[in-house]
C-alpha atoms as a PDB file:
ATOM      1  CA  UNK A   1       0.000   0.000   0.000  1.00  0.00           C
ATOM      2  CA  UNK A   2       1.266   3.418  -0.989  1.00  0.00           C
ATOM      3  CA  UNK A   3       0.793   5.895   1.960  1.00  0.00           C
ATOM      4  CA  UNK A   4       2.322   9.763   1.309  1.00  0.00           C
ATOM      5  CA  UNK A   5       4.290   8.501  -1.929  1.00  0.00           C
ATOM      6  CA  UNK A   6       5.912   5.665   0.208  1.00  0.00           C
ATOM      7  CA  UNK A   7       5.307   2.130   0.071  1.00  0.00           C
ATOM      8  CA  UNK A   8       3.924   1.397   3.245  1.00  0.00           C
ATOM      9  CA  UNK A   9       2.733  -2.106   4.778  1.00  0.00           C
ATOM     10  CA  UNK A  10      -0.474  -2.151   6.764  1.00  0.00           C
ATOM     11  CA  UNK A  11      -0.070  -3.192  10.424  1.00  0.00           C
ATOM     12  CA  UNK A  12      -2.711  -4.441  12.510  1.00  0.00           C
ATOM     13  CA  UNK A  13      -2.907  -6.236  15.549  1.00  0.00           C
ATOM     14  CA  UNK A  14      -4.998  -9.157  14.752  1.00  0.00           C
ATOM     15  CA  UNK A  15      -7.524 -10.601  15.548  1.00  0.00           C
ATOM     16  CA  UNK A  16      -9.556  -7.429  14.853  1.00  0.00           C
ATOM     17  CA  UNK A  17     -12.909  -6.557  13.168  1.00  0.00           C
ATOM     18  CA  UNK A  18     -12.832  -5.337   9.509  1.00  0.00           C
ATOM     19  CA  UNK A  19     -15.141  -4.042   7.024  1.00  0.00           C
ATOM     20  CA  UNK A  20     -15.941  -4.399   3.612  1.00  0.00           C
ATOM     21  CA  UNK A  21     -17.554  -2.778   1.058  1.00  0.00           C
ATOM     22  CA  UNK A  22     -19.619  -5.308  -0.560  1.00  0.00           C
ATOM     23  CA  UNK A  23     -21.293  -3.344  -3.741  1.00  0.00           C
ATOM     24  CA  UNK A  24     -23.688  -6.036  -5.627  1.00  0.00           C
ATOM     25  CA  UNK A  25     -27.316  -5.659  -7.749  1.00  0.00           C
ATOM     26  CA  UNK A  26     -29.788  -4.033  -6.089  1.00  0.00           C
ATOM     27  CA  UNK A  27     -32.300  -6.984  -5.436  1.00  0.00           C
ATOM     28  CA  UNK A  28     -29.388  -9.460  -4.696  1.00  0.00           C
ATOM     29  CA  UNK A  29     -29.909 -10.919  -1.405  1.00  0.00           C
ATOM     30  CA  UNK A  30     -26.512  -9.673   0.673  1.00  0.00           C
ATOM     31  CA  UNK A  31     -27.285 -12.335   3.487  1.00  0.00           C
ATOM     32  CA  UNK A  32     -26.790 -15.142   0.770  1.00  0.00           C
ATOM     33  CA  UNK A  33     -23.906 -13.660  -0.722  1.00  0.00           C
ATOM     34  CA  UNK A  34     -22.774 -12.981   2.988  1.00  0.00           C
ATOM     35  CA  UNK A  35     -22.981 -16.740   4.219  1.00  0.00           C
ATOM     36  CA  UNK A  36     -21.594 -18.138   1.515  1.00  0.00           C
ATOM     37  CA  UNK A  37     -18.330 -16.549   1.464  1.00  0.00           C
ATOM     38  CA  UNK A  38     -17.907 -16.696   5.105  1.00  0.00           C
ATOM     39  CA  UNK A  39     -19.720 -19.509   5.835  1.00  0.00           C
ATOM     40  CA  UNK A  40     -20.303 -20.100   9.587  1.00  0.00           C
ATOM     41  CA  UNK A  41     -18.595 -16.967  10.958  1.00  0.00           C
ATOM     42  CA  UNK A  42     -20.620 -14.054  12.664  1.00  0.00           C
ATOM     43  CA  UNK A  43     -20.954 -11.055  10.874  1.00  0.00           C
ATOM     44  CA  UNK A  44     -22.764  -7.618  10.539  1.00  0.00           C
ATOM     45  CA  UNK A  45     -24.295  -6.003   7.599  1.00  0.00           C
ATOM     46  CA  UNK A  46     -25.475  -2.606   7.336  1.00  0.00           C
ATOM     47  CA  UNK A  47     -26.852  -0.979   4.023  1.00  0.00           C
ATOM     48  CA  UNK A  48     -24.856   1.678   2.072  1.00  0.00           C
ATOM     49  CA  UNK A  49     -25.517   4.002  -0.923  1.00  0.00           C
ATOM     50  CA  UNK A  50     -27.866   3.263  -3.940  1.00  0.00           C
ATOM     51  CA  UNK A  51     -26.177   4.105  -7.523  1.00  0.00           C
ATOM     52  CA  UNK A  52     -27.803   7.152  -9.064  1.00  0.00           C
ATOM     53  CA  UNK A  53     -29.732   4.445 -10.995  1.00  0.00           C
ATOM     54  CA  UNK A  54     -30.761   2.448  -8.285  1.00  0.00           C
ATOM     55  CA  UNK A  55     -29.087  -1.039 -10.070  1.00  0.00           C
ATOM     56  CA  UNK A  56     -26.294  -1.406  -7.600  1.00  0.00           C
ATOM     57  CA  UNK A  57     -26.809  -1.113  -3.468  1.00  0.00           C
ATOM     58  CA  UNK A  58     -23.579  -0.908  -1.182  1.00  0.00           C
ATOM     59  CA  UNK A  59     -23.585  -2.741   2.132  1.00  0.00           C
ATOM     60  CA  UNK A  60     -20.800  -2.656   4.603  1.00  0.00           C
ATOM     61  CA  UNK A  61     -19.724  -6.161   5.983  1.00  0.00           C
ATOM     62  CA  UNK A  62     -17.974  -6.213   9.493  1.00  0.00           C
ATOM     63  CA  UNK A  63     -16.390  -9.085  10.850  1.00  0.00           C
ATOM     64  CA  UNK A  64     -13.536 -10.703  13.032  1.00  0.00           C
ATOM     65  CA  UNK A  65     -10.777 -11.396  10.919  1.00  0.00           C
ATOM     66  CA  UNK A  66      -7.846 -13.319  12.422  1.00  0.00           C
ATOM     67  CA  UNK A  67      -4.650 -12.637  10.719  1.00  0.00           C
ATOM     68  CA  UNK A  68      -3.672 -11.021   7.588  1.00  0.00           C
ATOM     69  CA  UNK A  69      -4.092 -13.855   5.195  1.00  0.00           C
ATOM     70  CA  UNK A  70      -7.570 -14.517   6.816  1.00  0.00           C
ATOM     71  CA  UNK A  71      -8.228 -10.788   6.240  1.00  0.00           C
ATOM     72  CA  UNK A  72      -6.871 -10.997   2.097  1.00  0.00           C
ATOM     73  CA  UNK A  73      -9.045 -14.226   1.602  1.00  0.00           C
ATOM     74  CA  UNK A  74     -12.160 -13.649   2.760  1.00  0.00           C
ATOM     75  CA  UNK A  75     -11.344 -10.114   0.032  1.00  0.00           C
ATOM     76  CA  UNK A  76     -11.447 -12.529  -2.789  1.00  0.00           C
ATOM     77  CA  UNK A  77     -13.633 -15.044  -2.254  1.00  0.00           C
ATOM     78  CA  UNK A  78     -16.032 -11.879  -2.058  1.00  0.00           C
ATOM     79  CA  UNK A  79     -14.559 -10.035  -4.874  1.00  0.00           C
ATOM     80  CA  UNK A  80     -15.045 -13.649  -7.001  1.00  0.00           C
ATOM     81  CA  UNK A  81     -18.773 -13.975  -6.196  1.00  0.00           C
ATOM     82  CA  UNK A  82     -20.842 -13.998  -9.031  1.00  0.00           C
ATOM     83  CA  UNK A  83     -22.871 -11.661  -7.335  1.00  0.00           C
ATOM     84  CA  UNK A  84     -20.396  -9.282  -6.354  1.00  0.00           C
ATOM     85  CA  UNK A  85     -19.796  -6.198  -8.663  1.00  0.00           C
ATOM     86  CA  UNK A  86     -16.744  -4.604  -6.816  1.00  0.00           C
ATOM     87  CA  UNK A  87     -15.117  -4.981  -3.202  1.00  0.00           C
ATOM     88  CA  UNK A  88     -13.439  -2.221  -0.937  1.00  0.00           C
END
């Protein structure tokens, strides 16, 4: 990660809670998409912006992450859901 023009690595003290920004079609069903990436862990959603057009929806997805490649997995298998249009 590039912080102030310097390559930087992100330090956290793990395990810790983290959120992502999940953004998906509007009438997809987030708690689906939810537990089946993360299976039987315990998580929060909470709803986000609509696009201008209303065909996307943003929710943010909190939940315990336990070290970094944890943290970097769970990012993919979310970003590779078919229902998934982008990740933050």
């Amino acid at each position: 990660m590039i912080i102030n023009g310097k390559e930087e690595q992100l330090e956290l003290e793990y395990p810790c809670n983290w959120e992502y920004k999940v953004m998906c079609l509007a009438e997809a069903e987030i708690e689906i998409i939810v537990t089946e990436v993360v299976k039987n862990r315990d998580f929060d959603v909470t709803k986000g912006n609509k696009s201008k057009t209303g065909k996307y929806q943003s929710y943010n997805v909190t939940m315990l992450v336990h070290n970094d490649d944890d943290r970097v997995e769970l990012f993919s298998q979310f970003k590779q859901h078919q229902h998934v249009a982008m990740v933050l």
